[in-house]
N, C-alpha and C. Protein backbone atom coordinates (compact mmCIF):
# COMPACT_ATOMS: atom_id res chain seq x y z
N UNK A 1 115.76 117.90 98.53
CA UNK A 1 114.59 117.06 98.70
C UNK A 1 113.73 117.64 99.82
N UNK A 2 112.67 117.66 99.49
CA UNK A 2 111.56 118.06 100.52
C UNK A 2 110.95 116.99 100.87
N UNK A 3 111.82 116.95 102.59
CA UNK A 3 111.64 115.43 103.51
C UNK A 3 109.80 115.86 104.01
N UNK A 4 109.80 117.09 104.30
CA UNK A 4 108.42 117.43 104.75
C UNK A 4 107.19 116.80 103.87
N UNK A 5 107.58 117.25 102.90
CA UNK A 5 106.21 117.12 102.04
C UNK A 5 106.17 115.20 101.70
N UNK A 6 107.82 114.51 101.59
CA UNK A 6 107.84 113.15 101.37
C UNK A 6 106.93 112.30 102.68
N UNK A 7 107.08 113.02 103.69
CA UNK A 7 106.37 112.52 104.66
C UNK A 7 105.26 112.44 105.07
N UNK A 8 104.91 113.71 104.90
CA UNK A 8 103.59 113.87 105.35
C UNK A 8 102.53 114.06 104.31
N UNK A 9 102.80 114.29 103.38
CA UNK A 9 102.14 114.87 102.19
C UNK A 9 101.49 113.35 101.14
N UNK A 10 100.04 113.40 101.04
CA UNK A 10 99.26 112.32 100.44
C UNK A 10 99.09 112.31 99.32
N UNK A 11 99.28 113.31 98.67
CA UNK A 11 99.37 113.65 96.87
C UNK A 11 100.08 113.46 96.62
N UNK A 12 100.22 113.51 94.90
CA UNK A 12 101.58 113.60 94.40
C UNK A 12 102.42 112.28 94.03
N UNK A 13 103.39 112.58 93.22
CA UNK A 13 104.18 111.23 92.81
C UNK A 13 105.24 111.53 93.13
N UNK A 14 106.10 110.39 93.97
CA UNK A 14 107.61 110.56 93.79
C UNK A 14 108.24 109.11 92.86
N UNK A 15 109.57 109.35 93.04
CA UNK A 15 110.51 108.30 91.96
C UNK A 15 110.91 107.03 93.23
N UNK A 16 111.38 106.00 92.21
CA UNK A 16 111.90 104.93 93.14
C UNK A 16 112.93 105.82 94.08
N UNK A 17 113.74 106.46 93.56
CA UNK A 17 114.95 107.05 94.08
C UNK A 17 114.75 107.94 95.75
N UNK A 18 113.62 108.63 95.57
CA UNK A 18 112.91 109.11 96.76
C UNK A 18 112.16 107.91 97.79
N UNK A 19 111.64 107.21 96.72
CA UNK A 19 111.04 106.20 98.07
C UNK A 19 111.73 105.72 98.85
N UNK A 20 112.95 105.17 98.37
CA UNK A 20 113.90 104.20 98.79
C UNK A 20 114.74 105.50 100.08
N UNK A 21 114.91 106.48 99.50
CA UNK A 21 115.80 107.60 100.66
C UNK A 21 115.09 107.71 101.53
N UNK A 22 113.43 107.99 101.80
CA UNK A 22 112.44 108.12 102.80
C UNK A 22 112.72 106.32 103.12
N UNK A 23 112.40 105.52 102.62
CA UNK A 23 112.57 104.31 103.10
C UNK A 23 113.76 103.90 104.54
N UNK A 24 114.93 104.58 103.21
CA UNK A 24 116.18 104.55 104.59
C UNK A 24 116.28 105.16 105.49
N UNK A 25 115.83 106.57 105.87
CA UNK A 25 115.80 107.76 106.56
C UNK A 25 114.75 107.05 107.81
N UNK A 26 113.73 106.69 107.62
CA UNK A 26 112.83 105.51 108.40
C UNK A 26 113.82 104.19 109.05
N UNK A 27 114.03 103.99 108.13
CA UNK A 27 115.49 102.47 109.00
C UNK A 27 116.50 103.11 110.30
N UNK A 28 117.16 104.71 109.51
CA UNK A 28 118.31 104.80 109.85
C UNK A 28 117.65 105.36 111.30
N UNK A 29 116.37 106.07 111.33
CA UNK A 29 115.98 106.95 112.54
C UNK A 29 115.44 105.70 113.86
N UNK A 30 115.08 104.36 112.99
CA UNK A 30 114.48 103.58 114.23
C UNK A 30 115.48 102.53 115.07
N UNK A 31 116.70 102.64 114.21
CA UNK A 31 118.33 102.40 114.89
C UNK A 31 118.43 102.88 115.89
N UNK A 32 117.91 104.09 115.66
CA UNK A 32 119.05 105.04 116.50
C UNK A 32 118.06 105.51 117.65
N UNK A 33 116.59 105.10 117.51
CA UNK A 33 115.61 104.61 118.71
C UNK A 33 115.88 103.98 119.83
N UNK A 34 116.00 103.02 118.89
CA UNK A 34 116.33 101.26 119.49
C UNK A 34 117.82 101.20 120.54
N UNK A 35 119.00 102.03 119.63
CA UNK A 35 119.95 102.24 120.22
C UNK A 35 120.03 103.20 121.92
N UNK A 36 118.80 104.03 121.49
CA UNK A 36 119.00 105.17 122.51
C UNK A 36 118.63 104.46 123.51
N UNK A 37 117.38 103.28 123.18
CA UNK A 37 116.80 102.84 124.10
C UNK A 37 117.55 101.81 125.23
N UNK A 38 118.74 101.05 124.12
CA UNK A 38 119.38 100.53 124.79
C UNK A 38 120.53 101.08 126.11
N UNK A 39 120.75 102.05 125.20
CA UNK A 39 122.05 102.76 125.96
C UNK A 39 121.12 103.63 127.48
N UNK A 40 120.02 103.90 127.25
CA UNK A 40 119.67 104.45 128.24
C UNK A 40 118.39 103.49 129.24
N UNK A 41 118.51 102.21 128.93
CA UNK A 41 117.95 101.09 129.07
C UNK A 41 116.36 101.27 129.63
N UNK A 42 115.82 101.81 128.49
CA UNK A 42 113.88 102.05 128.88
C UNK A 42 113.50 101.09 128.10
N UNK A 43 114.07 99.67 128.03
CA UNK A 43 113.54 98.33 127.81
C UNK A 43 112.36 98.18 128.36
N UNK A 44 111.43 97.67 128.15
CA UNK A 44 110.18 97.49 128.71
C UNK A 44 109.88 95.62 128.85
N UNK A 45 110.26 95.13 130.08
CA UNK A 45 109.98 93.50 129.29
C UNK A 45 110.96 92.83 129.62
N UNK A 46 111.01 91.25 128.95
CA UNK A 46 112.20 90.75 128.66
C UNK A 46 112.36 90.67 127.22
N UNK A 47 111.34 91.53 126.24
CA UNK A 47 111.32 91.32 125.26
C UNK A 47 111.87 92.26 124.16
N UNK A 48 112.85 93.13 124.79
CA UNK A 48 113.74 93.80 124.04
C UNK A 48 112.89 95.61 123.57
N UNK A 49 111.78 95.40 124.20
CA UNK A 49 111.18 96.52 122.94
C UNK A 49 111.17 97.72 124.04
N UNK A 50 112.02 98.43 123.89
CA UNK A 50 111.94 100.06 124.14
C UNK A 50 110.98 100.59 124.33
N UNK A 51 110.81 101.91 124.96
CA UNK A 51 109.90 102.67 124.70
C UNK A 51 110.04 104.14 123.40
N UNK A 52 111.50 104.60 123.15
CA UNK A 52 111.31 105.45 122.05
C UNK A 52 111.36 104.50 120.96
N UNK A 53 112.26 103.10 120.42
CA UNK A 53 111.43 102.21 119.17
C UNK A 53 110.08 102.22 118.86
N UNK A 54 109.32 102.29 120.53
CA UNK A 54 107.68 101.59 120.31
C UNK A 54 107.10 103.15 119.71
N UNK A 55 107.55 104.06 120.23
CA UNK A 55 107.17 105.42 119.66
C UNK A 55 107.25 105.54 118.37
N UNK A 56 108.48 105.60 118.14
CA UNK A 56 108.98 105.61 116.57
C UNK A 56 108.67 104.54 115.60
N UNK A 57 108.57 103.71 116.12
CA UNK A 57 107.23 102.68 115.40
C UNK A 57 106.35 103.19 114.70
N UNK A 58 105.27 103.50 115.79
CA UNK A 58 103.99 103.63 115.67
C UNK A 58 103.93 104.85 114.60
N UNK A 59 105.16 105.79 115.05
CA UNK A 59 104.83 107.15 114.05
C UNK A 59 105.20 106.86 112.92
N UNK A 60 106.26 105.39 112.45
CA UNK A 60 106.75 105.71 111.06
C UNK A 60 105.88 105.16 110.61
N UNK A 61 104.82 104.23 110.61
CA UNK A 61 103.45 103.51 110.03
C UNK A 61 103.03 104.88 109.28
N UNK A 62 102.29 106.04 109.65
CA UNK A 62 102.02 107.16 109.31
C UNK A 62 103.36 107.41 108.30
N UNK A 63 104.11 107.64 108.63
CA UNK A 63 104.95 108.17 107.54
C UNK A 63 105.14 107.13 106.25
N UNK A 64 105.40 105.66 106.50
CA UNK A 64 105.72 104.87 105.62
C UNK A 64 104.27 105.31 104.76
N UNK A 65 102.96 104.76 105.35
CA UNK A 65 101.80 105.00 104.44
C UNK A 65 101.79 106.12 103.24
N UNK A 66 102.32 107.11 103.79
CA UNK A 66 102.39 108.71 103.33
C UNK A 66 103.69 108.72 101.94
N UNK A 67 104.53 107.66 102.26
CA UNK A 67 105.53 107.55 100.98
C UNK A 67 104.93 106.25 100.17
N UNK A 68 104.24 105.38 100.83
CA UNK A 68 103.56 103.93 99.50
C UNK A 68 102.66 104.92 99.06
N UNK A 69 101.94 105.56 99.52
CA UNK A 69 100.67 106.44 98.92
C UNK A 69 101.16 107.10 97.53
N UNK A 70 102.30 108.08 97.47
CA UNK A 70 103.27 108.93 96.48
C UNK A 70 103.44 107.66 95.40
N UNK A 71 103.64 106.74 95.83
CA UNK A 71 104.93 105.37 95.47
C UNK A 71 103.86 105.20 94.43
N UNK A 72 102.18 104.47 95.01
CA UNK A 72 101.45 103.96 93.84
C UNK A 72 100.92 105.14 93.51
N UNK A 73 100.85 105.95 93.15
CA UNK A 73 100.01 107.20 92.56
C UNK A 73 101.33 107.26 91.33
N UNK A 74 102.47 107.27 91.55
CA UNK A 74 103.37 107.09 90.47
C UNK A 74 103.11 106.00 89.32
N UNK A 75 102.90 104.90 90.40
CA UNK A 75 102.42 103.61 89.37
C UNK A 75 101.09 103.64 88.78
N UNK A 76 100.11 104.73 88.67
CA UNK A 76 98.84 104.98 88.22
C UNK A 76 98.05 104.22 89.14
N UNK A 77 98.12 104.21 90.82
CA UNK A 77 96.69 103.41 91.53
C UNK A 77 96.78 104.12 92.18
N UNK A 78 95.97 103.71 93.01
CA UNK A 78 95.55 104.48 94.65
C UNK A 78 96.39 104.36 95.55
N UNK A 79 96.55 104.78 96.48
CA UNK A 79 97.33 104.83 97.95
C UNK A 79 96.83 103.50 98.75
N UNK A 80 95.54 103.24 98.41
CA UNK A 80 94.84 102.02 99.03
C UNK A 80 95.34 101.14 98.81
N UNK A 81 96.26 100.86 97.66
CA UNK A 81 96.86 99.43 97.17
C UNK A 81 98.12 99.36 98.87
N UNK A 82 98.13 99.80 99.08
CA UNK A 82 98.89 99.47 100.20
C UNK A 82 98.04 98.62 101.30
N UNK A 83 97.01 98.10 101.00
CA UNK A 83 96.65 97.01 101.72
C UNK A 83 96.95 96.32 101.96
N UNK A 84 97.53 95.89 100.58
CA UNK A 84 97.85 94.39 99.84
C UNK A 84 99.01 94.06 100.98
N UNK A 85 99.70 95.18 101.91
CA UNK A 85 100.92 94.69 102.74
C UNK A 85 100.39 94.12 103.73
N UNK A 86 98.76 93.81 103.69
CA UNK A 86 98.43 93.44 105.03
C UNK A 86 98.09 91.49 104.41
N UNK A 87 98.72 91.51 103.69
CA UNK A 87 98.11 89.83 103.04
C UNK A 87 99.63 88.70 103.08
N UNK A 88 99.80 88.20 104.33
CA UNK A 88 100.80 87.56 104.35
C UNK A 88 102.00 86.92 103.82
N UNK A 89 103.60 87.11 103.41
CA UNK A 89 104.04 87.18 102.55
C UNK A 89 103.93 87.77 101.25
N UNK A 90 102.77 87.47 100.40
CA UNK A 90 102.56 88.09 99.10
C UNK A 90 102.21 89.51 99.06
N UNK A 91 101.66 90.13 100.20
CA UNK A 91 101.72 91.55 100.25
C UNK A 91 103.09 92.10 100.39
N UNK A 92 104.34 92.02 101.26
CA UNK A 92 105.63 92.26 101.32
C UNK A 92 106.25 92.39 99.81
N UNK A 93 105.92 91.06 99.19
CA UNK A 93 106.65 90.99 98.09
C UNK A 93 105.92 91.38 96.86
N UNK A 94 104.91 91.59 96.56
CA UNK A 94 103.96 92.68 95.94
C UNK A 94 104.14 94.25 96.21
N UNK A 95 104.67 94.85 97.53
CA UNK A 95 104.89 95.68 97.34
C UNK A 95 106.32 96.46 97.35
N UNK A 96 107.29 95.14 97.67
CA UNK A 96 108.58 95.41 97.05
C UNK A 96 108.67 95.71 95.72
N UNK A 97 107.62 94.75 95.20
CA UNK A 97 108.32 95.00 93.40
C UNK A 97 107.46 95.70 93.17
N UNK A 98 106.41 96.32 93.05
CA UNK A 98 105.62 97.61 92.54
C UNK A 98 106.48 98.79 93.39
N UNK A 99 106.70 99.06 94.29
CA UNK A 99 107.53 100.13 94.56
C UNK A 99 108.76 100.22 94.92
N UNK A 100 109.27 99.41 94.98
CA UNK A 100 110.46 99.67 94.82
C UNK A 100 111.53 99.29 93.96
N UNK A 101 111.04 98.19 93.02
CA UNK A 101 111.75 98.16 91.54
C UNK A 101 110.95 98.52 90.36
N UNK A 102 110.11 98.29 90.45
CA UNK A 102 109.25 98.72 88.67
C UNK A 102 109.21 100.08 88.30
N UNK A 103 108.92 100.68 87.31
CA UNK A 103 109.38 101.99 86.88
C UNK A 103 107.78 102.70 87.30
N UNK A 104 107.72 103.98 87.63
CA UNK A 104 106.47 104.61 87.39
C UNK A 104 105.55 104.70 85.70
N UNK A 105 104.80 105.53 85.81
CA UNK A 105 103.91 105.87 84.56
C UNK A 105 104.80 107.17 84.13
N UNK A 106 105.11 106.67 82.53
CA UNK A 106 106.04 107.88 81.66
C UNK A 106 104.75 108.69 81.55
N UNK A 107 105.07 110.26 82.25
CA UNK A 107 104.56 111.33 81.64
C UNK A 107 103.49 111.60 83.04
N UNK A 108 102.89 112.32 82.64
CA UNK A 108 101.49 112.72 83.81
C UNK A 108 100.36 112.10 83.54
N UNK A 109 100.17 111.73 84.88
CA UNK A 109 98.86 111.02 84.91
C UNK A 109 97.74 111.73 86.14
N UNK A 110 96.98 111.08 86.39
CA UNK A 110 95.68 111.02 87.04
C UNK A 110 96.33 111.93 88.53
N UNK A 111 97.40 111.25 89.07
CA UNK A 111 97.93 112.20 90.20
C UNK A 111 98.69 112.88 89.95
N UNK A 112 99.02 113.52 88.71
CA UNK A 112 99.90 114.66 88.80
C UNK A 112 101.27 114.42 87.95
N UNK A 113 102.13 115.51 87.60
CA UNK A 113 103.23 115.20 86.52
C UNK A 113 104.25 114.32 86.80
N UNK A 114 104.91 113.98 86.23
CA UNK A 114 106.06 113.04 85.95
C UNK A 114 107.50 113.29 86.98
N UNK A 115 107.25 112.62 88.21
CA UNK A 115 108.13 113.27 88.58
C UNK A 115 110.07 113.31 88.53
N UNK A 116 110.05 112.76 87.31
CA UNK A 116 111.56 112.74 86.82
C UNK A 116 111.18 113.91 85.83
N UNK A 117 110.28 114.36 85.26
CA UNK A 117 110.49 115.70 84.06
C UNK A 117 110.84 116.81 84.87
């Protein structure tokens, strides 16, 4: 798998199967933020929030965008449909089930080939 291009890269279609691994790879790296932060206690606050979490935050926004972007270009839309995560509750769960359970578009489309062929 090419984590490079899943990340950073705005074209292109990937599969549920990729979103979900970039998905976890994002979880598993802001653990281990959060953790560092604890163990080496650069808490900021009484409010728990680190300073490498708040880093790794901010950078996985950029990266998450960069895998919903792949995600709906699979489903035949724009990268822009990732708005919809900004619309309280119903954006979350709008874009759980468009990307991460519903199937892509069989065959090539508008962004490019099929990426299970």
């Amino acid at each position: 798998m090419d984590w490079k291009y899943l990340f950073t890269g705005w074209d292109g279609r990937i599969n549920r199967a990729k979103f979900w691994a970039g998905i976890a790879a994002l979880i598993v790296i802001g653990i281990i933020a959060n953790l560092l932060d604890f163990m080496l206690g650069l808490h900021v606050g009484d409010h728990g929030v680190g300073i490498l979490g708040l880093v790794v935050s901010l950078v996985s926004i950029y990266f998450a965008l960069a895998l919903y972007a792949k995600r709906w270009h699979d489903r035949d839309k724009s990268g822009w449909w990732s708005l919809i995560g900004l619309v309280p509750f119903i954006g979350a769960v709008w874009i759980l089930v468009e990307l991460g359970i519903l199937q892509g578009t069989n065959g090539a489309n508008q962004y490019g080939p099929d990426p299970l062929a």
